[in-house]
N, C-alpha and C. Protein backbone atom coordinates (compact mmCIF):
# COMPACT_ATOMS: atom_id res chain seq x y z
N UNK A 1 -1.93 -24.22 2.50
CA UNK A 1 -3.25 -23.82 2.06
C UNK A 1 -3.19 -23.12 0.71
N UNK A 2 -2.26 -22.36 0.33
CA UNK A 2 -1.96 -21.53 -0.36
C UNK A 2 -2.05 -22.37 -1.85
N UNK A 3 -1.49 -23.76 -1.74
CA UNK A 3 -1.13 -24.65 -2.78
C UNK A 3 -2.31 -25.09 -3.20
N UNK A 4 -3.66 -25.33 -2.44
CA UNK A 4 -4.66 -25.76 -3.01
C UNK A 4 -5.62 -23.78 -3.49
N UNK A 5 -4.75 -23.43 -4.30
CA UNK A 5 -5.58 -22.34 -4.94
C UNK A 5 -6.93 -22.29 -4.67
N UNK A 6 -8.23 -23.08 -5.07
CA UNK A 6 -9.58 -23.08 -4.99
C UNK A 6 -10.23 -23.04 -3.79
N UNK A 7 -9.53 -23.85 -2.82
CA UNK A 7 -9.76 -23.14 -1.59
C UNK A 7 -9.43 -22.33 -1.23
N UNK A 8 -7.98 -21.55 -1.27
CA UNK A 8 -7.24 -20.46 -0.84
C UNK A 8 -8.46 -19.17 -0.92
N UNK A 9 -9.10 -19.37 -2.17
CA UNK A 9 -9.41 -18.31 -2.96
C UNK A 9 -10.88 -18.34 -2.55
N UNK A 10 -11.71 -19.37 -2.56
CA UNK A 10 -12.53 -19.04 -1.63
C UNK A 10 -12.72 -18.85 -0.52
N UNK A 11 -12.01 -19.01 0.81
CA UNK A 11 -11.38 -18.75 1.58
C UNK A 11 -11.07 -16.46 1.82
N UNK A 12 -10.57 -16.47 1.07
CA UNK A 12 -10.08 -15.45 0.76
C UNK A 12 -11.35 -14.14 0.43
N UNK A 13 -11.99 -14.77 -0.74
CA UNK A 13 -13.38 -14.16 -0.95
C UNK A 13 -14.17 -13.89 -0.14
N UNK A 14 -14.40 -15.22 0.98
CA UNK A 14 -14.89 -14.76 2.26
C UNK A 14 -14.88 -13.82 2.87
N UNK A 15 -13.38 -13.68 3.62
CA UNK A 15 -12.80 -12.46 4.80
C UNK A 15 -13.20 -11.41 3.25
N UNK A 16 -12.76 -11.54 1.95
CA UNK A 16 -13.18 -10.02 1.69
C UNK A 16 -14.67 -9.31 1.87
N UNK A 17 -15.94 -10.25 1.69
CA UNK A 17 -16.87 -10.19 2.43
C UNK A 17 -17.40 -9.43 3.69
N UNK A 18 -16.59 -9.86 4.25
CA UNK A 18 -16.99 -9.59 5.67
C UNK A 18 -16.05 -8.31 5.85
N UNK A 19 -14.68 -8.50 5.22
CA UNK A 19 -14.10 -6.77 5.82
C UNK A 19 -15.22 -5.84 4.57
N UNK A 20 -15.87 -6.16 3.91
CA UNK A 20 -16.38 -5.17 2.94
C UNK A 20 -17.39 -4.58 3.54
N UNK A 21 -18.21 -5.81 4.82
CA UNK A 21 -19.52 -5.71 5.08
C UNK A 21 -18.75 -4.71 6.71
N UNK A 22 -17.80 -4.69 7.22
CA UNK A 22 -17.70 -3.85 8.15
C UNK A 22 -16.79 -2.37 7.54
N UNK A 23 -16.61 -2.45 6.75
CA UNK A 23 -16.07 -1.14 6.06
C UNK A 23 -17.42 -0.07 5.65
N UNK A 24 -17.98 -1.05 5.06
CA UNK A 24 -19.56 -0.32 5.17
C UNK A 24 -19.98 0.00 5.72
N UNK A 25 -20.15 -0.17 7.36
CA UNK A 25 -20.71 0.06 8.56
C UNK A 25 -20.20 1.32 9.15
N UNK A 26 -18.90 1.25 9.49
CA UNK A 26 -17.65 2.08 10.02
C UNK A 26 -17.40 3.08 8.75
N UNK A 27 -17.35 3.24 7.91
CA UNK A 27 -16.70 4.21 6.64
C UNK A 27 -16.90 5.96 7.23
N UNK A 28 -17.90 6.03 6.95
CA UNK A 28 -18.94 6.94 7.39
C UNK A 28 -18.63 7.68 8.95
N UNK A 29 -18.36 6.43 9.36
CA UNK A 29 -18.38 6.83 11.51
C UNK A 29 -16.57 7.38 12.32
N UNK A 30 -15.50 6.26 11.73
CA UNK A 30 -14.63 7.10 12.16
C UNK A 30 -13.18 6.89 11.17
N UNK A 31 -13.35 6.41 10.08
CA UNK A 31 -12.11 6.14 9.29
C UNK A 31 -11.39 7.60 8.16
N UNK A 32 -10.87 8.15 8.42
CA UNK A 32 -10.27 9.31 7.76
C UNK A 32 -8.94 8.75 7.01
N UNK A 33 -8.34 9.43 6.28
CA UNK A 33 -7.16 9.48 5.75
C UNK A 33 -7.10 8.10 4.34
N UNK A 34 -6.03 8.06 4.27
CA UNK A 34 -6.13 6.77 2.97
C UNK A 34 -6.47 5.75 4.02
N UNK A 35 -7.10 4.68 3.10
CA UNK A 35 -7.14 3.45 3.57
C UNK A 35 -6.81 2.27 2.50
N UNK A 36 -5.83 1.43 2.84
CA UNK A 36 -5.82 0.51 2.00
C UNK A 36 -6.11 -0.59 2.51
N UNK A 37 -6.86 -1.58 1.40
CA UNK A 37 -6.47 -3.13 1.72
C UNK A 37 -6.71 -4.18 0.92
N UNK A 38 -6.35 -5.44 1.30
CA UNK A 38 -6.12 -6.36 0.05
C UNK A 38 -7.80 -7.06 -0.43
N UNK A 39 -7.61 -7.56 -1.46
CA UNK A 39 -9.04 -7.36 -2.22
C UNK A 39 -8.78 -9.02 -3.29
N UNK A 40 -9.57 -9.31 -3.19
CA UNK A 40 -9.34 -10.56 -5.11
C UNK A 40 -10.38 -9.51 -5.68
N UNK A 41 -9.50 -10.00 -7.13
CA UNK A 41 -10.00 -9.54 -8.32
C UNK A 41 -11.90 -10.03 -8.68
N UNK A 42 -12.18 -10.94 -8.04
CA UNK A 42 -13.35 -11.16 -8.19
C UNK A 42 -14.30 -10.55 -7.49
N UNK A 43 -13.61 -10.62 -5.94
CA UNK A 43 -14.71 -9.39 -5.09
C UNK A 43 -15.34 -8.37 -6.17
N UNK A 44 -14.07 -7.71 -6.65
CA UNK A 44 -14.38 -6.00 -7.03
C UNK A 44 -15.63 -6.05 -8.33
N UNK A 45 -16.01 -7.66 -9.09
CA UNK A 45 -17.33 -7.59 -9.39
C UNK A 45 -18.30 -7.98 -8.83
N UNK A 46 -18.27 -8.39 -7.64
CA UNK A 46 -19.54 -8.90 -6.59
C UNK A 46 -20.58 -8.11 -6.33
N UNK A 47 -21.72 -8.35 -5.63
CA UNK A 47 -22.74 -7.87 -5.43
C UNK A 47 -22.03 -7.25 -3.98
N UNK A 48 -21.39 -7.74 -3.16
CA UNK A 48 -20.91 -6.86 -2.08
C UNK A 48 -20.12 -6.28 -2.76
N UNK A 49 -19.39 -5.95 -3.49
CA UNK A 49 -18.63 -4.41 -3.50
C UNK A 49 -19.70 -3.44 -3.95
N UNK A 50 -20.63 -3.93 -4.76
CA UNK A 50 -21.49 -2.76 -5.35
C UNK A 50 -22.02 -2.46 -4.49
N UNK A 51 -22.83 -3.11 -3.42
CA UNK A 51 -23.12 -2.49 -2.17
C UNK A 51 -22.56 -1.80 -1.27
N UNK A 52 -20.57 -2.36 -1.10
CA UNK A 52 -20.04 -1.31 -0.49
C UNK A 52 -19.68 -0.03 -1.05
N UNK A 53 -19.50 0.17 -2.20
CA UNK A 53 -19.18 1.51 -3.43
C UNK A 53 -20.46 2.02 -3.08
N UNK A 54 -22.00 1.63 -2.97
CA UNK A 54 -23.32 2.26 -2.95
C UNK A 54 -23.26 3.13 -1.66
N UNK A 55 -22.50 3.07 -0.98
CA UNK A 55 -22.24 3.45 0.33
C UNK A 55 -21.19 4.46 1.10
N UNK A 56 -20.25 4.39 -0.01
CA UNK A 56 -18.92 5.39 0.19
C UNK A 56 -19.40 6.33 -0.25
N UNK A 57 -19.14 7.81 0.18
CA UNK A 57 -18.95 8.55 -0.06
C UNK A 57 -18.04 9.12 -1.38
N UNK A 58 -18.63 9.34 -2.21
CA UNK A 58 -17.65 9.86 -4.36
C UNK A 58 -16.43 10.40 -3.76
N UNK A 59 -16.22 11.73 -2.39
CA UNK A 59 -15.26 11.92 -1.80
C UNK A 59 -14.16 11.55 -1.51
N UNK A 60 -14.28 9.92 -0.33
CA UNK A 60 -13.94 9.28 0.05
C UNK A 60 -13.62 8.29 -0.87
N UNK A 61 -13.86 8.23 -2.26
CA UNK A 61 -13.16 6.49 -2.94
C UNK A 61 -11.72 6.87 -3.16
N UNK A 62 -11.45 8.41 -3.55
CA UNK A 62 -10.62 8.65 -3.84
C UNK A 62 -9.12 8.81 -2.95
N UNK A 63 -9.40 8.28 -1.79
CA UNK A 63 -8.46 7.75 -0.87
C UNK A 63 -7.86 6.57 -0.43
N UNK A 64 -9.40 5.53 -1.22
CA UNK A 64 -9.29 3.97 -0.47
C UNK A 64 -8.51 3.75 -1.90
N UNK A 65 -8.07 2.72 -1.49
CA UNK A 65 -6.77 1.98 -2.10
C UNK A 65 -6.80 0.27 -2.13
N UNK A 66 -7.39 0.25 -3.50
CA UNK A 66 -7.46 -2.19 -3.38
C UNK A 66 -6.22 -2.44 -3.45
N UNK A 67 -5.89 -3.08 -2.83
CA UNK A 67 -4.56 -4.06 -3.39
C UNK A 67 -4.73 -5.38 -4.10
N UNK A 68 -4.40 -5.71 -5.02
CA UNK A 68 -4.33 -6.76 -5.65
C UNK A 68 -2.86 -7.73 -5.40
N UNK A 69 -2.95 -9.08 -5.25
CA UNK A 69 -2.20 -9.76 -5.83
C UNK A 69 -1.80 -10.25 -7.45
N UNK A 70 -0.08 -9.99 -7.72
CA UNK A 70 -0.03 -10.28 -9.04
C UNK A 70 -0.47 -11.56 -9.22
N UNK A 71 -0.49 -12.62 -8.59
CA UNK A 71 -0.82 -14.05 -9.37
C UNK A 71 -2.86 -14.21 -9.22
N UNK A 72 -3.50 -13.11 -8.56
CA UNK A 72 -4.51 -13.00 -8.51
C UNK A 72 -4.73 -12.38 -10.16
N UNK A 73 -3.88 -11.53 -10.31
CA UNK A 73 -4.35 -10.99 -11.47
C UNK A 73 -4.23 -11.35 -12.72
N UNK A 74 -2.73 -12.36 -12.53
CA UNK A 74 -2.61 -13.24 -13.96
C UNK A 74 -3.53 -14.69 -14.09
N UNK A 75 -4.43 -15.08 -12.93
CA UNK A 75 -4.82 -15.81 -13.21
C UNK A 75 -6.00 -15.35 -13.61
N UNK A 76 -6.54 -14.69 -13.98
CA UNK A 76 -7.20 -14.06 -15.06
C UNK A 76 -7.43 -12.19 -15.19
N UNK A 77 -6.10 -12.51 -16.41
CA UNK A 77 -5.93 -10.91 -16.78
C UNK A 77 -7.04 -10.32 -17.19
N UNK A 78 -7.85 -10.94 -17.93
CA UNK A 78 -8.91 -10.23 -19.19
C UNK A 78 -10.02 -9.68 -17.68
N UNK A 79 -10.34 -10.30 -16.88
CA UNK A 79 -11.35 -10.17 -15.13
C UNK A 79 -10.51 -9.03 -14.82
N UNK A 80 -9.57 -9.21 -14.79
CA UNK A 80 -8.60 -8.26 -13.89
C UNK A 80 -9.01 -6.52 -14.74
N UNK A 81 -8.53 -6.58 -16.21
CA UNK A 81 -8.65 -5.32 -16.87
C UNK A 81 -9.85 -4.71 -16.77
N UNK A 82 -10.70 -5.85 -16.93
CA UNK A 82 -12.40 -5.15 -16.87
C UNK A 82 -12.47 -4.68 -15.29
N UNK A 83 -12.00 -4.89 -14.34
CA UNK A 83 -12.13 -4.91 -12.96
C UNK A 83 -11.76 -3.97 -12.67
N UNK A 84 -10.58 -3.44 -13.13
CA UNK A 84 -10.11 -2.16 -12.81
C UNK A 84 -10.42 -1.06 -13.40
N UNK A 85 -10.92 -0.88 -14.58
CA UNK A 85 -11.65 0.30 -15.35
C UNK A 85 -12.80 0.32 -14.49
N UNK A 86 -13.71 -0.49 -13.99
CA UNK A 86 -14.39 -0.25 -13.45
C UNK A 86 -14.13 0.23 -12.01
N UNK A 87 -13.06 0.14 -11.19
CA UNK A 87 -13.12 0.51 -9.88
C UNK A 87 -12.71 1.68 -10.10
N UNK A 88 -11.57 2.17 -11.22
CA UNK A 88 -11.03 2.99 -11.10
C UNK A 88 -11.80 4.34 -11.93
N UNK A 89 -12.78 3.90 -12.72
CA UNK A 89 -13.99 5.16 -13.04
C UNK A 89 -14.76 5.34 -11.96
N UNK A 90 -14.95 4.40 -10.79
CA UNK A 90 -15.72 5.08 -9.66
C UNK A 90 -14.46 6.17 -9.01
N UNK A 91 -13.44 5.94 -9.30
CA UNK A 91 -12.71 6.63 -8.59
C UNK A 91 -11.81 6.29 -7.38
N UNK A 92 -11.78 4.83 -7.44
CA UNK A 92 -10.80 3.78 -6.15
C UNK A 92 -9.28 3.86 -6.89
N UNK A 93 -8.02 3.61 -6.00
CA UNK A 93 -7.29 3.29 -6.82
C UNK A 93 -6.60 2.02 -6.91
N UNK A 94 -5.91 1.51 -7.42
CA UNK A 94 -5.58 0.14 -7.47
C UNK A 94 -4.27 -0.33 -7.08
N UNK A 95 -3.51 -1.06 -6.67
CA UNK A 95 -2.08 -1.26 -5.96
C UNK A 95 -1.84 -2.34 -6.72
N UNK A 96 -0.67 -2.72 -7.12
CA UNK A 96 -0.14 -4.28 -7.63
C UNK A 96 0.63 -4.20 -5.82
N UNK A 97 0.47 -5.67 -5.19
CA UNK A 97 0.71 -5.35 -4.01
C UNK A 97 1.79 -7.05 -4.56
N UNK A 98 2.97 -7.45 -3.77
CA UNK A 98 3.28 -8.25 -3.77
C UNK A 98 4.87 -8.68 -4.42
N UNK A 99 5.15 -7.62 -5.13
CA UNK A 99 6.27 -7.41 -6.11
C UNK A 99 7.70 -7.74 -5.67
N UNK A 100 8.45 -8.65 -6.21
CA UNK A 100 9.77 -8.64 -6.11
C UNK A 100 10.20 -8.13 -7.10
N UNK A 101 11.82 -7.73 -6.54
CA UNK A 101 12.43 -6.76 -7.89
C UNK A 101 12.55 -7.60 -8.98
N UNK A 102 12.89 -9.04 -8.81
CA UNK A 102 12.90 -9.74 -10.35
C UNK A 102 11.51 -9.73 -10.99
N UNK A 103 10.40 -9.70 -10.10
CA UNK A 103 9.22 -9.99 -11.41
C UNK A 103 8.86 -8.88 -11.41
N UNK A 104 9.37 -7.35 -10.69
CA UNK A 104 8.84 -5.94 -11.46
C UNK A 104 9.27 -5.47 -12.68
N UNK A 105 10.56 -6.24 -13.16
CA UNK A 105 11.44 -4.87 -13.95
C UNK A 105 10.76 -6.67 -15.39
N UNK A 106 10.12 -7.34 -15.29
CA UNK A 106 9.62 -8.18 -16.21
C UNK A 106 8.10 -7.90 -16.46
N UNK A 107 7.30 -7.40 -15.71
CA UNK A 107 5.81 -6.71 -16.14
C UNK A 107 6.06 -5.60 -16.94
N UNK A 108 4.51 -5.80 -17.79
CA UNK A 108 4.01 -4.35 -18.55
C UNK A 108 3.26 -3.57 -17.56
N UNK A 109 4.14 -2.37 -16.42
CA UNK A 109 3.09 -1.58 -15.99
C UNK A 109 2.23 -0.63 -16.61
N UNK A 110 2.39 -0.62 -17.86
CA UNK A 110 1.56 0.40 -18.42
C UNK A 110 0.19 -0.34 -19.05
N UNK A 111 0.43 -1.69 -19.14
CA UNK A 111 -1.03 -2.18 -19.65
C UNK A 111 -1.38 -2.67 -18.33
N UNK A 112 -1.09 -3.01 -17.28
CA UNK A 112 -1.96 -3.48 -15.95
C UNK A 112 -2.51 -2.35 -15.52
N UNK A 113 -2.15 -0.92 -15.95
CA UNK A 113 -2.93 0.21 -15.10
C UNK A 113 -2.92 0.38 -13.81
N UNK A 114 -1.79 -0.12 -13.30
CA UNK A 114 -2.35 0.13 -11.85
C UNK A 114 -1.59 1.47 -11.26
N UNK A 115 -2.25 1.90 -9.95
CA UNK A 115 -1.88 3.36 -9.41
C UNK A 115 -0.19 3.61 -8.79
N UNK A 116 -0.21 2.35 -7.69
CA UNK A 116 0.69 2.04 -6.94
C UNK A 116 1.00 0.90 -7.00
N UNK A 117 2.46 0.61 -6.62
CA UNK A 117 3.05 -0.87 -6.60
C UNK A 117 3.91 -0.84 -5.75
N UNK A 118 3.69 -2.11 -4.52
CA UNK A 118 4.60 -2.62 -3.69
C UNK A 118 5.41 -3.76 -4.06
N UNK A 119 6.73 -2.81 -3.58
CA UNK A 119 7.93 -3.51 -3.99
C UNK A 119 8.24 -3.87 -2.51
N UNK A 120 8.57 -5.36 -2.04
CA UNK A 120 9.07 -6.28 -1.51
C UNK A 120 10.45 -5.62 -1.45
N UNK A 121 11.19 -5.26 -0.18
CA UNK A 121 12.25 -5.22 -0.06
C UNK A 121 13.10 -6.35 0.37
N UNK A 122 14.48 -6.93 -0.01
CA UNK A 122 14.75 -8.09 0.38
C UNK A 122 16.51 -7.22 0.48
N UNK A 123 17.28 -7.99 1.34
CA UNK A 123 18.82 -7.45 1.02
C UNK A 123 19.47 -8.45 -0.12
N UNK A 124 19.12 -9.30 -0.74
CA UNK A 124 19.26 -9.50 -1.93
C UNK A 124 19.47 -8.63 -2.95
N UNK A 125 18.56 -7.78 -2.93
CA UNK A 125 18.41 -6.46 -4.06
C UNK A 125 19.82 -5.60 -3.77
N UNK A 126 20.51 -5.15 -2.39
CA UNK A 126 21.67 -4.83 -2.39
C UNK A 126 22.67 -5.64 -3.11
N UNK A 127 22.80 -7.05 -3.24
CA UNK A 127 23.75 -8.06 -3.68
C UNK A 127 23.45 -8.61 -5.37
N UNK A 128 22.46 -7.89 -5.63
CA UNK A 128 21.80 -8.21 -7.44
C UNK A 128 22.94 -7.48 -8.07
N UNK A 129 24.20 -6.81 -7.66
CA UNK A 129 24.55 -6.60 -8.77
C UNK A 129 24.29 -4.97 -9.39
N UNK A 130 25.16 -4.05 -10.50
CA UNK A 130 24.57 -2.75 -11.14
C UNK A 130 24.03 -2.79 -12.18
N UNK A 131 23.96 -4.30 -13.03
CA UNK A 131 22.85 -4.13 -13.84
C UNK A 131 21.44 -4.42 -13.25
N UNK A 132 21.34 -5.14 -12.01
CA UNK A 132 20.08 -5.15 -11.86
C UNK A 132 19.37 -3.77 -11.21
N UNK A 133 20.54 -2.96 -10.90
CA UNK A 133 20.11 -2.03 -10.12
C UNK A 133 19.72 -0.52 -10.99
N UNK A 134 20.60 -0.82 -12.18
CA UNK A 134 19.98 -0.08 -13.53
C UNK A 134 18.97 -0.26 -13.82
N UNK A 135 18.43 -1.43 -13.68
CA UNK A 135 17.14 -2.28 -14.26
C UNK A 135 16.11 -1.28 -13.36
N UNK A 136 16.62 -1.51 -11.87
CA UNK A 136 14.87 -0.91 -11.01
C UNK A 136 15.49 0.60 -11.24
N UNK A 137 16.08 1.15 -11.92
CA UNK A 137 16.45 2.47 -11.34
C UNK A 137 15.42 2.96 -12.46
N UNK A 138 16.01 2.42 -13.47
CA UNK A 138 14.94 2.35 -15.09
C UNK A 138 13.20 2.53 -14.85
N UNK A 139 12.97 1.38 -14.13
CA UNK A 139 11.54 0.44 -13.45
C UNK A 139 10.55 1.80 -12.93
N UNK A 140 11.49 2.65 -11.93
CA UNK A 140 11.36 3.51 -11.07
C UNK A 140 10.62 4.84 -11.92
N UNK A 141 12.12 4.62 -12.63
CA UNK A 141 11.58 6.23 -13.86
C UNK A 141 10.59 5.96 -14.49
N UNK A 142 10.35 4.89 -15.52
CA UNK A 142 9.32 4.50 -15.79
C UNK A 142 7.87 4.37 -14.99
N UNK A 143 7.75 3.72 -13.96
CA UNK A 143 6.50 4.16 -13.40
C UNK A 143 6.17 5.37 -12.61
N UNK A 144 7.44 5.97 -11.97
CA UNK A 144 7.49 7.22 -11.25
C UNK A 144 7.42 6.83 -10.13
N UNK A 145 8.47 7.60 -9.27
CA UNK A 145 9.02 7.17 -8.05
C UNK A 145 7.47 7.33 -7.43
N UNK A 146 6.76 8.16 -7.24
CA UNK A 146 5.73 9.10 -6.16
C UNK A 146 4.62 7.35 -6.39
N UNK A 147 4.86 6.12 -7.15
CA UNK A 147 3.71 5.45 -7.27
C UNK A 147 4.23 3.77 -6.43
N UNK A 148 5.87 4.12 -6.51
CA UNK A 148 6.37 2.44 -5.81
C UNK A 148 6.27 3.06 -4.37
N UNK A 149 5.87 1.59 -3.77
CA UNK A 149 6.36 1.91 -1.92
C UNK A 149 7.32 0.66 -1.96
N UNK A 150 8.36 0.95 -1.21
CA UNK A 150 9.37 0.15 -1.00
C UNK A 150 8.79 -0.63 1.04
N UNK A 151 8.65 -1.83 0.54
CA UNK A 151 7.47 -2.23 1.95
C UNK A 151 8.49 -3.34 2.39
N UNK A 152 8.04 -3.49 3.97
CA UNK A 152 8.45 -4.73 4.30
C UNK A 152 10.06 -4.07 4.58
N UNK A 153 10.24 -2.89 5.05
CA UNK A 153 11.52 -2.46 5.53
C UNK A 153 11.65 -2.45 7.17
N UNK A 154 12.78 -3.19 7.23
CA UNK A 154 13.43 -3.47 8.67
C UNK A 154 14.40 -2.56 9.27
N UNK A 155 14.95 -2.12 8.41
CA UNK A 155 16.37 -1.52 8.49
C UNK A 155 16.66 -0.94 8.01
N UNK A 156 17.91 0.49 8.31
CA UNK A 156 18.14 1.56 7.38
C UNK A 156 18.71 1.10 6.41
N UNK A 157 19.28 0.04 6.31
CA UNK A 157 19.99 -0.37 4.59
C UNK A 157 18.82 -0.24 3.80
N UNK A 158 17.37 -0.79 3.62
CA UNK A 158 16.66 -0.53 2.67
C UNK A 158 16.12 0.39 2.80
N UNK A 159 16.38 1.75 3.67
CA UNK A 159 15.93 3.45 3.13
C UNK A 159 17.09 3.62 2.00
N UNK A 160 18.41 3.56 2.34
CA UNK A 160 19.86 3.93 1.72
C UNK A 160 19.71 2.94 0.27
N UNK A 161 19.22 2.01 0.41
CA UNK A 161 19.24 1.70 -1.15
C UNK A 161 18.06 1.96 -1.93
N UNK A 162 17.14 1.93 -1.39
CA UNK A 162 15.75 2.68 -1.71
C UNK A 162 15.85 4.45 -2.55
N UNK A 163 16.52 4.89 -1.60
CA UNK A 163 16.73 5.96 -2.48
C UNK A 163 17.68 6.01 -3.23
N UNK A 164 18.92 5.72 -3.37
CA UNK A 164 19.95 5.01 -4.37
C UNK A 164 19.33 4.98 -5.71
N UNK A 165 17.84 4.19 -5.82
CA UNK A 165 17.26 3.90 -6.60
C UNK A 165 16.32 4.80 -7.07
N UNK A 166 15.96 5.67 -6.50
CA UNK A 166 14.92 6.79 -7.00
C UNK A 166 14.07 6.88 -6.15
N UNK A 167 13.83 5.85 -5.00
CA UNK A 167 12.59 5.30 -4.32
C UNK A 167 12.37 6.37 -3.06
N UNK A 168 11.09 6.77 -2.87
CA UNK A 168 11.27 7.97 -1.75
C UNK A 168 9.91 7.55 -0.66
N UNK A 169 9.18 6.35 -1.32
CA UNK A 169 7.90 5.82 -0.21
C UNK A 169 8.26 5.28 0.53
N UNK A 170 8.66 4.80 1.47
CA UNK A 170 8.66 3.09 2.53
C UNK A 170 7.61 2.94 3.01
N UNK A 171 7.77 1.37 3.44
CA UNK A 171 6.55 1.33 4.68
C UNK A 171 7.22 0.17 4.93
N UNK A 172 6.93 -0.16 6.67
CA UNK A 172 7.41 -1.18 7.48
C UNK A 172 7.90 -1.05 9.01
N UNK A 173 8.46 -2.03 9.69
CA UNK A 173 8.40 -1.93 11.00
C UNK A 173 9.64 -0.69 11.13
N UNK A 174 10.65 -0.33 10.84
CA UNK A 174 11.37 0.44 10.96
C UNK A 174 10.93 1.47 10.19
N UNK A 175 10.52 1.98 9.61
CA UNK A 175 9.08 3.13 9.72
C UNK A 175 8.51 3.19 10.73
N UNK A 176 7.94 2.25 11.16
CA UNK A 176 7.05 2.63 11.86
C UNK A 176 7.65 2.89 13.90
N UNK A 177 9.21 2.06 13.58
CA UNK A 177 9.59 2.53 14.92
C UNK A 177 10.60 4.24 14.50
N UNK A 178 10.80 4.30 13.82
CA UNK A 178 10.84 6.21 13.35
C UNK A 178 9.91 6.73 14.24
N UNK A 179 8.88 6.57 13.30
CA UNK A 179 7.83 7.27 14.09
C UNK A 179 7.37 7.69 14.84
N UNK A 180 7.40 6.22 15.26
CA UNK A 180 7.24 6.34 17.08
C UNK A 180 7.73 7.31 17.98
N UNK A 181 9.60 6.88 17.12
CA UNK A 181 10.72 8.02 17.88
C UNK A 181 10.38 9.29 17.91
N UNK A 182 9.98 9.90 16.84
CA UNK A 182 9.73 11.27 16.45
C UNK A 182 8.45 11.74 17.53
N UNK A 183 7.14 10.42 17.29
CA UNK A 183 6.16 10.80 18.25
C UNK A 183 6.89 11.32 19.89
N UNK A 184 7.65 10.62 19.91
CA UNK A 184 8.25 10.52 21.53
C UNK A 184 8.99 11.76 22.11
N UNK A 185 9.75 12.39 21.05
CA UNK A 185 10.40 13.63 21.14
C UNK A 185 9.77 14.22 21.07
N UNK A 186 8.65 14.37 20.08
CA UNK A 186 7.56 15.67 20.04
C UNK A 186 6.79 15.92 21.63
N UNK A 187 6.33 14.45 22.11
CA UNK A 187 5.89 14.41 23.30
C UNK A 187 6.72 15.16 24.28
N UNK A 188 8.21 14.61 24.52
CA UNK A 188 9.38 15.57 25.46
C UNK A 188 9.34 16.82 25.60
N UNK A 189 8.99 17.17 23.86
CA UNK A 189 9.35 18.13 23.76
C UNK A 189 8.42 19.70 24.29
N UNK A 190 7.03 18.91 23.89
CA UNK A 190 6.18 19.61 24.76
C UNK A 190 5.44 19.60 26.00
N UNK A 191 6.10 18.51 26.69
CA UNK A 191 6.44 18.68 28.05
C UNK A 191 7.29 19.24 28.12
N UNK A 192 8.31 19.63 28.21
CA UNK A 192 9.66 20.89 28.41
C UNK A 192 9.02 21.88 28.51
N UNK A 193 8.09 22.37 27.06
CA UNK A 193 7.75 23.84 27.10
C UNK A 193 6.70 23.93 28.02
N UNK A 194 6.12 23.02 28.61
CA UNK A 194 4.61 23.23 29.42
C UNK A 194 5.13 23.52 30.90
N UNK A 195 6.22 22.19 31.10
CA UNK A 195 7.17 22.85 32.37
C UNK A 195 7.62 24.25 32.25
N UNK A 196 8.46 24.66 31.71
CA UNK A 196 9.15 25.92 31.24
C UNK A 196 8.38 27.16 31.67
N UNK A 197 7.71 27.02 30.87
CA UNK A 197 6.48 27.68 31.20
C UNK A 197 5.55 28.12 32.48
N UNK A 198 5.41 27.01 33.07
CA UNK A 198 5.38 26.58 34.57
C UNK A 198 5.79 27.15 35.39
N UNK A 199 7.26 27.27 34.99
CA UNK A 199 8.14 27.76 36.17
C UNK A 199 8.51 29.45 36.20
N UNK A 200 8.38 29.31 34.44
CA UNK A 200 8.22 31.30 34.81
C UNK A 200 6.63 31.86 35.43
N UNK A 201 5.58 30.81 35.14
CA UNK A 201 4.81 31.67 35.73
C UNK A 201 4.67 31.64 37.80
N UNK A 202 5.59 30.54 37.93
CA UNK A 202 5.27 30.45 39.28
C UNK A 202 6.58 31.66 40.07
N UNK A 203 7.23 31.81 38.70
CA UNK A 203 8.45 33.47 39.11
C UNK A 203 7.86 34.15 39.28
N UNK A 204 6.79 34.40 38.71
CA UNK A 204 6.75 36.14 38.51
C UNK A 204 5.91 36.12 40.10
């Protein structure tokens, strides 16, 4: 599907539609914290985004997060630049979402403007070699660690080379089974003290 672009993309425009038209609904009722999600460059001049921006809270833009695709955006840069001055004077921020290490350390991030960029972890990037690893270490300093997420991590090899590199964001299923772990101990853990507790008061 992907290969016939014109459909892909209208296709695509659609679902953004419709998640725009239930983000609108829900925003307001129970969604807190950042929210991100993926977006075409054309939505963000539509008559539904202006309706969904008419609707957010000035508060709240400053959490949500578009993601863009890079080949969304090179297929028309000049849409893309105007697109983002504009989301990003309401106050949204913008993601290059999609990134491998060979086509990051080859972009101008300083003329795409964007906030954050997902970097594609692959174990390839362990086997690229120390000039390529100079290259993202460079990449890193240059855009500033606090703006890459190192995504799409399975395994502790890409925390250990992640930070190797400067990189201190992740996101992915081994994140997210961390988490879990940590949730799970915290849980133990205050069951212990609730027992504990329990049992001195049934001493005294």
């Amino acid at each position: 599907m992907a290969a016939n672009r014109w459909l892909f993309q209208h296709l695509t425009e659609t679902l953004d539609r419709r998640m725009l038209a239930m983000l609108t609904k829900t925003d307001h009722l129970s969604i807190s914290g950042d929210i991100s999600f993926n977006i075409n460059v054309a939505t963000l001049l539509s008559p539904e985004f202006q309706n969904f921006d008419d609707n957010v809270a000035a508060a709240r833009k400053g959490s949500m997060i578009l993601e863009l695709q890079m080949a969304d955006i090179f297929a028309d840069l000049g849409g893309y630049l105007f697109a983002r001055e504009y989301v990003q004077e309401k106050g949204y921020r913008i993601c290059l979402d999609g990134m491998t290490h060979d086509g990051m350390v080859m972009i101008d991030q300083q003329r795409l403007g964007v906030d954050l960029i997902k970097l594609f972890w692959h174990s390839d990037m362990v086997d690229s070699g120390e000039e390529m690893h100079e290259k993202i270490r460079a990449m890193v300093r240059r855009a500033g660690a606090n703006r890459i997420v190192l995504c799409r991590v399975d395994n502790r090899e890409a925390i250990d080379f992640g930070q190797s590199v400067g990189l201190s964001t992740f996101q992915g299923r081994y994140i997210e089974s961390l988490i879990a772990e940590d949730n799970r101990r915290r849980d133990l853990l205050r069951l212990k003290m609730r027992i504990e507790r329990s049992d001195e008061f049934e001493g005294e």
